[in-house]
Protein backbone atom coordinates (compact mmCIF):
# COMPACT_ATOMS: atom_id res chain seq x y z
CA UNK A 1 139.18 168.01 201.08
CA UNK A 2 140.30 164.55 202.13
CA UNK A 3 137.88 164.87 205.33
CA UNK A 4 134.56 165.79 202.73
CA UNK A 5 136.20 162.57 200.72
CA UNK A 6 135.92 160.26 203.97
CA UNK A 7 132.69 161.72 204.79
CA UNK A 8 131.36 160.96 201.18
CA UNK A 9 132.69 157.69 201.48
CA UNK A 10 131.38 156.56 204.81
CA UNK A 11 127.91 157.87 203.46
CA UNK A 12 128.06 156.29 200.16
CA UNK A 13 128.68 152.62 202.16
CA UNK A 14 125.85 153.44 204.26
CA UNK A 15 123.48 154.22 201.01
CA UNK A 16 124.48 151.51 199.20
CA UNK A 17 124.45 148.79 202.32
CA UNK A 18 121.04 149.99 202.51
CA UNK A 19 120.01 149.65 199.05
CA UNK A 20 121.04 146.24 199.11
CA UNK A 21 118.56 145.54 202.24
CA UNK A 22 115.61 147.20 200.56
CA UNK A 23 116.57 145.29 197.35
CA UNK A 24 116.70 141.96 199.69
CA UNK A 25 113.39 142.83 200.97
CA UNK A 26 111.70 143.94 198.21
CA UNK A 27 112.58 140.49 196.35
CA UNK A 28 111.31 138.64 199.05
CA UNK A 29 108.05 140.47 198.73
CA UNK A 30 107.06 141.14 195.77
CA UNK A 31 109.73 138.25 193.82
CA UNK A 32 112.45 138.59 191.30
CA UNK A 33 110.00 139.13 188.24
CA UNK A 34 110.00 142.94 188.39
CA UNK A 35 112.85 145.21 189.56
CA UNK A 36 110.73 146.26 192.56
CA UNK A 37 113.88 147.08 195.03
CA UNK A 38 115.27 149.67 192.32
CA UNK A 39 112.22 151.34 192.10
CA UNK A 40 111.70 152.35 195.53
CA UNK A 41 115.23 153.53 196.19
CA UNK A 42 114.60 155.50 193.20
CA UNK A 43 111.61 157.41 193.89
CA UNK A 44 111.67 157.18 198.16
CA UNK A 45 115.92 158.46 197.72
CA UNK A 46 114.15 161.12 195.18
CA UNK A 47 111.99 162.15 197.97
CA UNK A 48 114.35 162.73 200.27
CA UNK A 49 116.78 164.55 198.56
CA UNK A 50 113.33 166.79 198.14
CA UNK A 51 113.53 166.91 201.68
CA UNK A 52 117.08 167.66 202.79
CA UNK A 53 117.17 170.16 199.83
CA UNK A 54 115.01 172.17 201.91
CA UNK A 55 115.76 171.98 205.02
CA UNK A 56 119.35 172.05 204.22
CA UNK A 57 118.37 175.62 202.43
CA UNK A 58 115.99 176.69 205.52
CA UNK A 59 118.17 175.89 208.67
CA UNK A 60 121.47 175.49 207.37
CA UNK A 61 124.07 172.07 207.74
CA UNK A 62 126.03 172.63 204.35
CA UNK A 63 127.83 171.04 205.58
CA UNK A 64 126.12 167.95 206.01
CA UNK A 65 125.40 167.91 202.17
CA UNK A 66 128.03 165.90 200.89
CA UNK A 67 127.59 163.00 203.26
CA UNK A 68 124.01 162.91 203.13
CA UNK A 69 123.29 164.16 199.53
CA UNK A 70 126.29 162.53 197.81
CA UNK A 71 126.99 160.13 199.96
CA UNK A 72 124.10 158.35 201.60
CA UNK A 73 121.82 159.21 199.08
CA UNK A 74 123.95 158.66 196.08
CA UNK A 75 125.19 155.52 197.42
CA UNK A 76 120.97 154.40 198.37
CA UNK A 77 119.78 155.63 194.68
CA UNK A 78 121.78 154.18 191.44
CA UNK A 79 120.52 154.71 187.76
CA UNK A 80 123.30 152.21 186.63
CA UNK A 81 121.10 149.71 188.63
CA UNK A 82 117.94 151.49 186.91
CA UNK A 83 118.93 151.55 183.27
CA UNK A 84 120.63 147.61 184.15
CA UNK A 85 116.92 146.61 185.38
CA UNK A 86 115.31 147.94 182.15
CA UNK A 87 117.89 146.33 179.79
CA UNK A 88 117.15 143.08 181.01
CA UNK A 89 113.54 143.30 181.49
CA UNK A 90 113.49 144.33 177.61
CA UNK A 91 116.73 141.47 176.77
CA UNK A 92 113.96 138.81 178.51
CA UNK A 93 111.48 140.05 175.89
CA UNK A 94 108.97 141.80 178.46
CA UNK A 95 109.21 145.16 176.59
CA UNK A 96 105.69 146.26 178.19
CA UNK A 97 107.26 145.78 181.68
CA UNK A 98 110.38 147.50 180.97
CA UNK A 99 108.22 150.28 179.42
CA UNK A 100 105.82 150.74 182.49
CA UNK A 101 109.13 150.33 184.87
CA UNK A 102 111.11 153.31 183.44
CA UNK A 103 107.71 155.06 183.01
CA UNK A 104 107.02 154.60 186.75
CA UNK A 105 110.38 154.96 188.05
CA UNK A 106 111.09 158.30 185.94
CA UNK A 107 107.19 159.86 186.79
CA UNK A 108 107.48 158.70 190.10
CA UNK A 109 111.47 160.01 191.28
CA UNK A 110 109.70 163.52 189.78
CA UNK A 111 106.45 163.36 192.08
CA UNK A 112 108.26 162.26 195.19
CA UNK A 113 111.15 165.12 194.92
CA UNK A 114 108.40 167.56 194.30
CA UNK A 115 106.62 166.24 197.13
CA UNK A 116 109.62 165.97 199.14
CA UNK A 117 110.20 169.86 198.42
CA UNK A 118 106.95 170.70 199.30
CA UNK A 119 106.10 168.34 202.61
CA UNK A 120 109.53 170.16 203.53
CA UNK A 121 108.74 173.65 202.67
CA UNK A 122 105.34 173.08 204.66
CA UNK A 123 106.90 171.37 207.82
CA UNK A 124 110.03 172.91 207.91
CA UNK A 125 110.02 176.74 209.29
């Protein structure tokens, strides 16, 4: 138990160390007027848990589940950072932005884990 815990840990700091980069990057692309950086650790962190919820199924590495699913991807994908981002998109009065962000970051976390399954379920054997 206290080895899975460690393991869930080290993963989570991982996830989260590299949220913060995409977050840093995204800002620096595309500015600080839309939550861009949230967005795409939503839906790409969607896609891969798609991913290693196949091949995870298909070749075994249970294992491996809580420090990649929980940890690494837990720590890379946050909804407290989502449902943060939308608050304060709709506190600065941009209620169409905040609409098309949670519409977008909802529709597209669902496409990408579907897509995730099946580019798995394809490429995987």
């Amino acid at each position: 138990m206290v080895q899975t815990l460690l393991t869930v840990a080290a993963g989570g700091a991982i996830g989260a160390s590299l949220r913060y980069l995409t977050n840093i990057g995204a800002t620096r692309a595309f500015g600080h007027g839309f939550p861009t950086g949230t967005m795409i650790v939503n839906v790409f962190g969607s896609f891969l848990m798609g991913v290693l919820f196949v091949v995870i199924a298909k070749k075994g590495g249970h294992g491996l589940a809580p420090f990649l699913m929980t940890g690494v991807l837990g720590g890379f994908t946050t909804f407290s950072a989502f449902s943060l981002d939308a608050l304060t998109l709709f506190e600065r009065g941009q209620t169409g932005s905040a609409a098309v962000y949670i519409a977008l970051s909802v529709g597209l976390s669902l496409l990408a884990i579907v897509g995730g399954v099946v580019a798995a379920r394809v490429l995987v054997p």
